[in-house]
Structures are given as C-alpha cells and as structure tokens.
Protein backbone atom coordinates (compact mmCIF):
# COMPACT_ATOMS: atom_id res chain seq x y z
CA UNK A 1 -177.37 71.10 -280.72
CA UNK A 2 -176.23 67.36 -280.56
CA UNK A 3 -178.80 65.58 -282.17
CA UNK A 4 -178.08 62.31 -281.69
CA UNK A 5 -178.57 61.00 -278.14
CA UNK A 6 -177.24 57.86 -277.00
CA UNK A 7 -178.30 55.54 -274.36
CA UNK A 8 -177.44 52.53 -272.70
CA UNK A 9 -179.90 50.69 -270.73
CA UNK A 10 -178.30 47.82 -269.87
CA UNK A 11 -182.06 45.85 -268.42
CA UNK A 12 -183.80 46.46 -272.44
CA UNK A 13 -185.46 44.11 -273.72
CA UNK A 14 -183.33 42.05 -276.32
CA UNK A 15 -183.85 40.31 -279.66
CA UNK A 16 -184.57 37.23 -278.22
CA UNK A 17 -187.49 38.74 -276.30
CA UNK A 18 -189.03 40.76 -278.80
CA UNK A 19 -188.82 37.63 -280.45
CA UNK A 20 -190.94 35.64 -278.06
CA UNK A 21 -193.32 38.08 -278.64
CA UNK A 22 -193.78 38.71 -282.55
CA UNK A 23 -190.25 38.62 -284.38
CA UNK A 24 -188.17 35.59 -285.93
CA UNK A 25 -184.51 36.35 -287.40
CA UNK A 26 -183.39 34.36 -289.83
CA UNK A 27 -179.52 35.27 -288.73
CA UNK A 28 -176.55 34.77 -290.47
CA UNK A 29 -173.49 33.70 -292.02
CA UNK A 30 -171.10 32.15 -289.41
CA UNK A 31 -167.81 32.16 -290.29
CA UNK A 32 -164.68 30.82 -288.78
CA UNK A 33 -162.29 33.14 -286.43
CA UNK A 34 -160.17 31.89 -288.70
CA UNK A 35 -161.53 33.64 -291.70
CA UNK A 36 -162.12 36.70 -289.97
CA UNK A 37 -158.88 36.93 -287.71
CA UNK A 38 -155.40 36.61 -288.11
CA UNK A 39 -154.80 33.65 -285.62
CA UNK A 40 -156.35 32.56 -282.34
CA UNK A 41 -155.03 32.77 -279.09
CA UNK A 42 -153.92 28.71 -278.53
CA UNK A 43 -151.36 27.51 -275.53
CA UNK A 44 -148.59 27.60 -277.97
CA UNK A 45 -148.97 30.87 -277.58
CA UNK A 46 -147.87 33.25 -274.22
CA UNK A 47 -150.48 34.93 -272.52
CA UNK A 48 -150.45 37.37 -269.58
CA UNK A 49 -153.77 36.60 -266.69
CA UNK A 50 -154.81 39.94 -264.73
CA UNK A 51 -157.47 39.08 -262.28
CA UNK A 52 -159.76 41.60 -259.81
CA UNK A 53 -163.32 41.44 -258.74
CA UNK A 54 -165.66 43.47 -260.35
CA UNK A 55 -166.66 46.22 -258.50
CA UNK A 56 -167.85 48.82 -261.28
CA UNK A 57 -170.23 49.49 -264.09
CA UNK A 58 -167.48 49.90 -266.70
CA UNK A 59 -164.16 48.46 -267.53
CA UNK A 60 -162.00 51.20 -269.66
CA UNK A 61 -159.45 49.68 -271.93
CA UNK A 62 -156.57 51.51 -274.26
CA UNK A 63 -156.12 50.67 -278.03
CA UNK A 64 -153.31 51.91 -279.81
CA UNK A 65 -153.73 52.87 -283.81
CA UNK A 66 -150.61 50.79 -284.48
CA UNK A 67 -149.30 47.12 -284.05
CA UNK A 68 -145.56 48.83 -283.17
CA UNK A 69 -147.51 51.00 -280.28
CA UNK A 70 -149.17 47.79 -278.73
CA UNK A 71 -145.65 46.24 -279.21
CA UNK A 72 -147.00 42.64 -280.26
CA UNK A 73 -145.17 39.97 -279.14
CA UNK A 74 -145.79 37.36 -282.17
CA UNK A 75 -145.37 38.04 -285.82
CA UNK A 76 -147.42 40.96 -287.49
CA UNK A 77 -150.26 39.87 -285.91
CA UNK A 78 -152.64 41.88 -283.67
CA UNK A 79 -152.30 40.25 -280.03
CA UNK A 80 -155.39 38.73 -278.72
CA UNK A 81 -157.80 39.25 -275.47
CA UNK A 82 -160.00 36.36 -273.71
CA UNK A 83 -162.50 36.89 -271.12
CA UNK A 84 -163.36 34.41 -268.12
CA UNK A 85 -165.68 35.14 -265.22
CA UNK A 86 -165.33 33.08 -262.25
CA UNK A 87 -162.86 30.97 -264.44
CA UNK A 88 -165.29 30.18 -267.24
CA UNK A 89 -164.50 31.21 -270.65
CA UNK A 90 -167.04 34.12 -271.56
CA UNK A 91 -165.73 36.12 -274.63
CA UNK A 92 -163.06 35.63 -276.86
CA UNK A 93 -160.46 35.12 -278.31
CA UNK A 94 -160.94 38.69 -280.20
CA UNK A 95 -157.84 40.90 -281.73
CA UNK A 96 -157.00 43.98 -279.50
CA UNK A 97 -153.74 46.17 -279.32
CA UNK A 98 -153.71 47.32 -275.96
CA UNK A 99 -151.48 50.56 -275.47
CA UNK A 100 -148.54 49.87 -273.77
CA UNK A 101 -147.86 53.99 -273.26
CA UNK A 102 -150.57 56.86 -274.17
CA UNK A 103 -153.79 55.51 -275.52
CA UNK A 104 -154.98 56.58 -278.74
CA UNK A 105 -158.54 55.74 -277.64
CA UNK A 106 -160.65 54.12 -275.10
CA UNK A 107 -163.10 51.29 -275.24
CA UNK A 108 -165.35 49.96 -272.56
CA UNK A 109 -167.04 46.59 -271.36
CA UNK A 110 -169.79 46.52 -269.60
CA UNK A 111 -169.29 44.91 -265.88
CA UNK A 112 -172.99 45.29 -264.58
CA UNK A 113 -174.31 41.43 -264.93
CA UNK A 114 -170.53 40.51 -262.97
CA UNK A 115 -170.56 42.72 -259.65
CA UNK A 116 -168.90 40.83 -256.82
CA UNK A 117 -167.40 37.89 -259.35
CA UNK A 118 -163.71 37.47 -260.44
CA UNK A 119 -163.28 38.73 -263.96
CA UNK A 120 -159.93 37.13 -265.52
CA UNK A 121 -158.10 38.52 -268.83
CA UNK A 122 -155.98 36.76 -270.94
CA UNK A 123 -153.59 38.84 -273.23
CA UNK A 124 -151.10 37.50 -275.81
CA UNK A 125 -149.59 41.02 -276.51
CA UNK A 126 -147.43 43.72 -274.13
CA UNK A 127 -148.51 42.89 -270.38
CA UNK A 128 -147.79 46.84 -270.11
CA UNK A 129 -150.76 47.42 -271.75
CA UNK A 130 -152.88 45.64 -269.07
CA UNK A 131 -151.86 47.74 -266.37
CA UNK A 132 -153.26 50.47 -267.74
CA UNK A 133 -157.06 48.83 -267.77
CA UNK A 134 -159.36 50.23 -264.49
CA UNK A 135 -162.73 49.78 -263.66
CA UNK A 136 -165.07 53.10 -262.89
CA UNK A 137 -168.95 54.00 -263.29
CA UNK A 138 -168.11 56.15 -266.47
CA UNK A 139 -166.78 55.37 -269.93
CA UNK A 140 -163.15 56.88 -270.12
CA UNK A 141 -164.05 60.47 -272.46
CA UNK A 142 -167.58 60.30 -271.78
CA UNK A 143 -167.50 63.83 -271.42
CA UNK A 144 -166.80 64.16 -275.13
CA UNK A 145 -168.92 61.22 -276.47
CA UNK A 146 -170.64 62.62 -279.66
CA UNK A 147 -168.72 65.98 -279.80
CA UNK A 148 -165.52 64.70 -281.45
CA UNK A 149 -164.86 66.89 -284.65
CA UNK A 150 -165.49 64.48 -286.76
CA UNK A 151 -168.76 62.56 -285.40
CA UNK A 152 -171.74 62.47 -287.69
CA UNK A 153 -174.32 64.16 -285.58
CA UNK A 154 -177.53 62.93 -288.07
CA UNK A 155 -176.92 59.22 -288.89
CA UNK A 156 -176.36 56.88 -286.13
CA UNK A 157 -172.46 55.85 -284.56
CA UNK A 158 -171.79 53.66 -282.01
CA UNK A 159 -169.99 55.25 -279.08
CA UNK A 160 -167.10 53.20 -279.54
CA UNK A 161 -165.39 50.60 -281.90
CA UNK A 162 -166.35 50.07 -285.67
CA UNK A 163 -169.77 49.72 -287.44
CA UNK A 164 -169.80 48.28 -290.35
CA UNK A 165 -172.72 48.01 -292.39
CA UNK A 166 -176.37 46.90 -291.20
CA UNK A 167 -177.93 43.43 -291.29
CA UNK A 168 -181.08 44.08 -289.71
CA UNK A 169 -183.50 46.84 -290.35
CA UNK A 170 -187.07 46.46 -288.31
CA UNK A 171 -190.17 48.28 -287.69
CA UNK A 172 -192.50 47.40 -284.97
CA UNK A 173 -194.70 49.26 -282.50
CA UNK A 174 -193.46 52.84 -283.04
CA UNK A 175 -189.89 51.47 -282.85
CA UNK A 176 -187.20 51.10 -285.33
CA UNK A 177 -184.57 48.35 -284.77
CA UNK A 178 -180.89 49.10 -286.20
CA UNK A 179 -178.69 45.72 -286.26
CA UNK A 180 -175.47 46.52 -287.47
CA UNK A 181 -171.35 44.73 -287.60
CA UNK A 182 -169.90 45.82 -284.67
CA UNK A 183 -166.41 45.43 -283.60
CA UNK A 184 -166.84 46.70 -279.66
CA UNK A 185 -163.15 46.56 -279.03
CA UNK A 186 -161.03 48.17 -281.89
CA UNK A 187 -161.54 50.08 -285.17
CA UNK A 188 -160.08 46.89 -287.05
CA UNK A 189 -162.02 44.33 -289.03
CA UNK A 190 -163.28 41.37 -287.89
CA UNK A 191 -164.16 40.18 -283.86
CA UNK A 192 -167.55 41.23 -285.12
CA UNK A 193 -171.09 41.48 -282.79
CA UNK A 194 -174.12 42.04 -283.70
CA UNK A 195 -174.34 46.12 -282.65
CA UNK A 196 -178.22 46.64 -281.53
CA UNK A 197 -179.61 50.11 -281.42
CA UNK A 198 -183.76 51.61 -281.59
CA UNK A 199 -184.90 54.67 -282.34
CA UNK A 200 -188.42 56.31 -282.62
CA UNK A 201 -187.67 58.98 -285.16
CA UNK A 202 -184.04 57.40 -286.58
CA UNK A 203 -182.57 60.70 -285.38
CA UNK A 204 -182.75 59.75 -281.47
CA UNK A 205 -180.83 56.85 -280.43
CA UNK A 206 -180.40 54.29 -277.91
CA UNK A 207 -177.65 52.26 -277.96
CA UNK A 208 -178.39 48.64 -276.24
CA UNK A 209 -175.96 45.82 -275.58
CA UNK A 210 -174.71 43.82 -278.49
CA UNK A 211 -177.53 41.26 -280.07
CA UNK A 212 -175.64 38.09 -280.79
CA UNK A 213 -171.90 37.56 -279.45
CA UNK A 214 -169.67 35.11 -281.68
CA UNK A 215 -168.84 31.79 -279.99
CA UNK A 216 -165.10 30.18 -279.67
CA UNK A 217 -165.75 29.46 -283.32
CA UNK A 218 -167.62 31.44 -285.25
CA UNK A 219 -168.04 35.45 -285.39
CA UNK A 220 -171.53 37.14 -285.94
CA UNK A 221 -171.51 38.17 -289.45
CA UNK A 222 -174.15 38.46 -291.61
CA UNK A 223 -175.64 39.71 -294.82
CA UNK A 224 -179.09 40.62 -293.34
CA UNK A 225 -182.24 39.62 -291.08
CA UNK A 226 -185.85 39.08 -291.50
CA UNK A 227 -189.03 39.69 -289.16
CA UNK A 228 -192.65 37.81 -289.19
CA UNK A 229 -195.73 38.44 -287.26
CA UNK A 230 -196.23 35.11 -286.60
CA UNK A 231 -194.21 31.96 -286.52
C-alpha cells in the first residue's frame, strides 16, 4: 500500500493566515536571480508569446533532461519562461527546457485563481516546445503519481520538480508544517519556492500551493524559519 497520500487543496489556509492567527516567520535569505540562475530573460534576448484563456484547472508542461533536447537558442544556458495574466507580469523569469520532441517529464501550474483571463508565456528557448503545452483538469501522469519505481513511499516528495532541503519545520494544533526549496518547474537548481506541505502523522501528506514565490529579483531561499505564540 502507498503510504503517502498527496493532496492539493488549492482554497487551504496559507502561511500568511496561520500567521494572523498565532505564527511569525522570520524568512529568509534573498538572493539575486542572478546568483541563483544563469541569466535572466532581458529584451536583448528573443522570446516566443503563446497566449489562450484559461479554461482548466491545470496547465501540463514538458521538460527535457538535457539542454541539446530543449535545443536552447543562446549559449549553454537553460532558456527561460515568464508568466503574465491579463498582460501583467506574474511569475518569472525562471529556467525551464521545454521539450521540443518526447517529454522526459511533465510539470503542472495551477490555473484555478485565472479561469476566464488571458494567460501569456514568454519563452527564450525552442518555440516547438510550446506547442506541446495544453490545459486539462488532471496533471499529465497522474495516474502514476507516487508509484514510479523509484518514489520514496515513507518520507515526503513533492509530486513534481525538486525539493531541496527544509527551512521550516512547525508544530501547531495537531498539525505539522513542512516548508521546503522547491523548484516547481524542473529538477535543476535554483528558480526556488517555498514548497508548503502538512501532515498529521508525517506519514500522510497534503501538498498545498507554494508559500512564498520569488519576485523579479530575488528567489525564496532560505536557511530556516521560526514560529511564536504571540507577536
């Protein structure tokens, strides 16, 4: 039996308001993009715009392993994504190789704040790989989600991307709260979140939206968090 169960409730409660209530985090080291990341995307450099309104719960996006399968278009650098709703930048710049031909894996963003509003992506690497991007209510592999061959089944993994280590470790009300690097959109280092998931029994989890995003500036990274019962 699977042991680990994953959730995604997309209307938790976040940091900020189990803050309100009886937690402060002291969080974190900022550091530039261009510490973490090899280049931003700037207009000296091409991009490619695909635009749609968002009619699903889940966009599904192909990575490729390798910089010579997302056949990058600039130097050995991974190509770079930037997302704008209704023409507003929203996230990004981050480093993604999209998969031009067969994915080796599929990551997802989740569309449900954006239904009915024009979603616009910005890609400095092979257009090719943006036609291969749909939306649909169900993360591209679900069905295998936590059944790969290699998938811890006792100690908690994200569903996709790479964890790195934790920063924030809480107990409160029968709950514990796992904050964690993330890197939502490849298995590289850096574009790093701050990965949020709780657990009653740290065998069950739910996975909840990223805690902090990075700005244009500055990724989430830090070396750990603290909580107070009264501030």
């Amino acid at each position: 039996m699977n042991a680990l169960e994953n959730k995604f409730s997309p209307t938790r409660a976040t940091p900020s308001t189990i803050g309100c209530a009886r937690m402060q985090f002291l969080v974190s080291i900022l550091l530039p993009l261009s510490v973490l990341d090899a280049g931003t995307v700037s207009d000296k450099i091409a991009s490619t715009d695909i635009a749609f309104i968002v009619t699903n719960k889940y966009l599904n996006i192909p990575v490729a392993h390798k910089l010579d399968e997302a056949c990058c278009v600039f130097g050995n650098e991974a190509p770079k994504m930037k997302v704008s709703i209704e023409g507003e930048p929203y996230r990004g710049p981050f480093a993604i190789r999209l998969a031009a031909a067969k994915p080796n894996y599929w990551i997802f963003y989740d569309l449900s704040n954006f239904y009915g509003k024009k979603l616009t992506l910005s890609y400095t690497g092979n257009p090719a790989g943006l036609s291969q991007i749909y939306q649909d209510n169900v993360i591209a592999g679900h069905e295998n989600l936590y059944k790969e061959p290699n998938r811890p089944q006792l100690h908690f993994t994200s569903r996709r991307g790479n964890s790195g280590d934790p920063n924030g470790l809480i107990y409160s009300e029968g709950e514990y709260h796992l904050f964690y690097q993330h890197n939502p959109w490849e298995r590289l280092w850096g574009s790093w979140v701050w990965g949020y998931a709780i657990s009653k029994d740290l065998i069950h989890w739910e996975e909840l939206p990223p805690a902090l995003y990075p700005d244009v500036t500055r990724a989430a990274l830090s070396t750990g968090g603290r909580a107070e019962s009264k501030f």
